[in-house]
PDB file of N, CA and C in Angstrom:
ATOM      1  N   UNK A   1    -272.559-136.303-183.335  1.00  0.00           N
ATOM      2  CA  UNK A   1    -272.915-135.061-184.034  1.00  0.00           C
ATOM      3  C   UNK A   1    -271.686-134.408-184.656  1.00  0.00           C
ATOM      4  N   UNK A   2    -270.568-134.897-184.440  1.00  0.00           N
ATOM      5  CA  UNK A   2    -269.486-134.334-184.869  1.00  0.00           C
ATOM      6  C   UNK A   2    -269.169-134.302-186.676  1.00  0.00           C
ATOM      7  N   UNK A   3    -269.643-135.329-187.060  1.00  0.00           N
ATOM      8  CA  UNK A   3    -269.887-135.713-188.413  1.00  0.00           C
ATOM      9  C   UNK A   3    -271.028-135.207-189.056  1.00  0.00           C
ATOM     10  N   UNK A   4    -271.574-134.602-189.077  1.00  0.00           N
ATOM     11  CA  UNK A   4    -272.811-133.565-189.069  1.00  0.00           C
ATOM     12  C   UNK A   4    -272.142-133.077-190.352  1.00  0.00           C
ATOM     13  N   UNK A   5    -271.286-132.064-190.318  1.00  0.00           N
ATOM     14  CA  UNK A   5    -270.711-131.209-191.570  1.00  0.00           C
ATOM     15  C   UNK A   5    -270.060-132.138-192.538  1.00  0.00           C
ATOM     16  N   UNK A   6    -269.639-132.939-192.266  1.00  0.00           N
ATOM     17  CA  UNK A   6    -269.113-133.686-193.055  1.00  0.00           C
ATOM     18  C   UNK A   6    -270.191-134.764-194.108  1.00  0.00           C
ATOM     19  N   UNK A   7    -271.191-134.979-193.218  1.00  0.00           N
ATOM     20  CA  UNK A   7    -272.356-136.181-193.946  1.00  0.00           C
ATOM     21  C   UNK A   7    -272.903-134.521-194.856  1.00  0.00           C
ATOM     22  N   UNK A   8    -273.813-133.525-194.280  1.00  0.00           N
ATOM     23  CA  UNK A   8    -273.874-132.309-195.559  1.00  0.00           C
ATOM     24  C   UNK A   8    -273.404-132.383-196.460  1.00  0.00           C
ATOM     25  N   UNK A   9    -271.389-132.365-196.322  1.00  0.00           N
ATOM     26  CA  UNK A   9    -270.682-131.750-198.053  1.00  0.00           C
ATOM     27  C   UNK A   9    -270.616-132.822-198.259  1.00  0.00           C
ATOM     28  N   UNK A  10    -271.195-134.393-197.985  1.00  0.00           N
ATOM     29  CA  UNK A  10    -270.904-135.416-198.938  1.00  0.00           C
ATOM     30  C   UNK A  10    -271.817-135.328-200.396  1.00  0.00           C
ATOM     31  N   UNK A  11    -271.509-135.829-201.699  1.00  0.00           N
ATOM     32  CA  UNK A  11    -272.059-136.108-202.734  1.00  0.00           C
ATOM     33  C   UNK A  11    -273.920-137.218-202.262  1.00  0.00           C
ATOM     34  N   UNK A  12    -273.341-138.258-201.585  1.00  0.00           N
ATOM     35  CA  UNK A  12    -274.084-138.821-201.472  1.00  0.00           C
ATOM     36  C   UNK A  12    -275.324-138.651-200.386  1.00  0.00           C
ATOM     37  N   UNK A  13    -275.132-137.298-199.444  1.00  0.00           N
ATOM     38  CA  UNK A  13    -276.533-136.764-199.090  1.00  0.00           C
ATOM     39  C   UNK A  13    -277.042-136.027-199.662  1.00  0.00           C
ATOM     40  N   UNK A  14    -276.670-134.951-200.698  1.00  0.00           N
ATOM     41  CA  UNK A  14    -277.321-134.402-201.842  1.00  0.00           C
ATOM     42  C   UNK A  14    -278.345-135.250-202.949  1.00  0.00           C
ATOM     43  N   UNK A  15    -277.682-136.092-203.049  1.00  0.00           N
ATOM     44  CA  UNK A  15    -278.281-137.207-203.827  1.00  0.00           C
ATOM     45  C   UNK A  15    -279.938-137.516-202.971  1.00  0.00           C
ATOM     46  N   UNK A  16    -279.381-137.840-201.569  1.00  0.00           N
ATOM     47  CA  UNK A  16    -280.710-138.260-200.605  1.00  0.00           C
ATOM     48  C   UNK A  16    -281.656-136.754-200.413  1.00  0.00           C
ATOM     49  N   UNK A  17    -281.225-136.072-200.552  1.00  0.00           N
ATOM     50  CA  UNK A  17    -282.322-135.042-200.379  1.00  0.00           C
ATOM     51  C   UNK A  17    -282.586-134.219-201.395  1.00  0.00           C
ATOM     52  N   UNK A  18    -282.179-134.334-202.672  1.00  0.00           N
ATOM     53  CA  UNK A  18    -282.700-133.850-203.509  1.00  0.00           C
ATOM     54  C   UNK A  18    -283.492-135.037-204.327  1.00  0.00           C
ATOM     55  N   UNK A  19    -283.770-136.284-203.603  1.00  0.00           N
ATOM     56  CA  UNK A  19    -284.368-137.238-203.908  1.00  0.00           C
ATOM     57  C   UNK A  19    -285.900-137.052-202.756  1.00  0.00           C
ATOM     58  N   UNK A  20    -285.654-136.848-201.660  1.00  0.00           N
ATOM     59  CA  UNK A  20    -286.416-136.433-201.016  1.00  0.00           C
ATOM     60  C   UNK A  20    -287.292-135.679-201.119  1.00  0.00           C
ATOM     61  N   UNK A  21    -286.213-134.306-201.561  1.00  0.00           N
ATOM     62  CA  UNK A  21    -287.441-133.354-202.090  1.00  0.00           C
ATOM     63  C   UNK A  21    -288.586-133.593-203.185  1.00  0.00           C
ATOM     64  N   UNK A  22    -287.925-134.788-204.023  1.00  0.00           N
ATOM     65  CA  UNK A  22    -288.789-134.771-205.413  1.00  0.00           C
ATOM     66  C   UNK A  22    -289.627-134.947-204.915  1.00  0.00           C
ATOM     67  N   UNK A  23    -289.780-136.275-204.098  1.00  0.00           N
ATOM     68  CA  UNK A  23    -290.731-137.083-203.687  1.00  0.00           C
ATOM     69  C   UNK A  23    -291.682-136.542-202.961  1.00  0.00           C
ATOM     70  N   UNK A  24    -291.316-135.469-201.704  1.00  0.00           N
ATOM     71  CA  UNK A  24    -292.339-135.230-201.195  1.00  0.00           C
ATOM     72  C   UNK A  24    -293.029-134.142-202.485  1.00  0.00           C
ATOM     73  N   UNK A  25    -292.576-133.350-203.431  1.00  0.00           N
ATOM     74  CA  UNK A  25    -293.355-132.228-204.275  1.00  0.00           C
ATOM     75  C   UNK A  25    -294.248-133.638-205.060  1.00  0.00           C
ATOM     76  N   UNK A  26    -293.747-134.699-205.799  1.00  0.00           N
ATOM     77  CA  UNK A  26    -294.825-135.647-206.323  1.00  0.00           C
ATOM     78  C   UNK A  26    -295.720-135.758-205.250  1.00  0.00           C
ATOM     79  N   UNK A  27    -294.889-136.047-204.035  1.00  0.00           N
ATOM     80  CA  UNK A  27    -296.871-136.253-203.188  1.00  0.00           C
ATOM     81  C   UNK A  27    -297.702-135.459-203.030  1.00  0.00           C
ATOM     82  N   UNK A  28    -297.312-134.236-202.214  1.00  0.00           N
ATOM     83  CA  UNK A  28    -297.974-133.032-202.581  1.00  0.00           C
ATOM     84  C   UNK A  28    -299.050-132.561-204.034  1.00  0.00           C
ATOM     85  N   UNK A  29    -298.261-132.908-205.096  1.00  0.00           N
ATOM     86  CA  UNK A  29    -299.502-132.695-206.024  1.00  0.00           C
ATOM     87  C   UNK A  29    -299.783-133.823-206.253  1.00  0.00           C
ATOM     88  N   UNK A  30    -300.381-134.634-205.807  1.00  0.00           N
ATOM     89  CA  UNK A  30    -301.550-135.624-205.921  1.00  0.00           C
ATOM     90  C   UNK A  30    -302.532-135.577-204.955  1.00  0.00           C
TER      91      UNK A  30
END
């Protein structure tokens, strides 16, 4: 858990959860 803050300010979990989010709002409206 120590890496916790560090995986957050990476580039590449932004990427995963603002990919995430799309996905679940496309499922949602269908």
């Amino acid at each position: 858990m120590q890496n916790c803050n560090a995986a957050i300010q990476s580039p590449e979990y932004l990427k995963y959860t603002l990919f995430i989010n799309r996905l679940s709002i496309y499922l949602t409206k269908q």
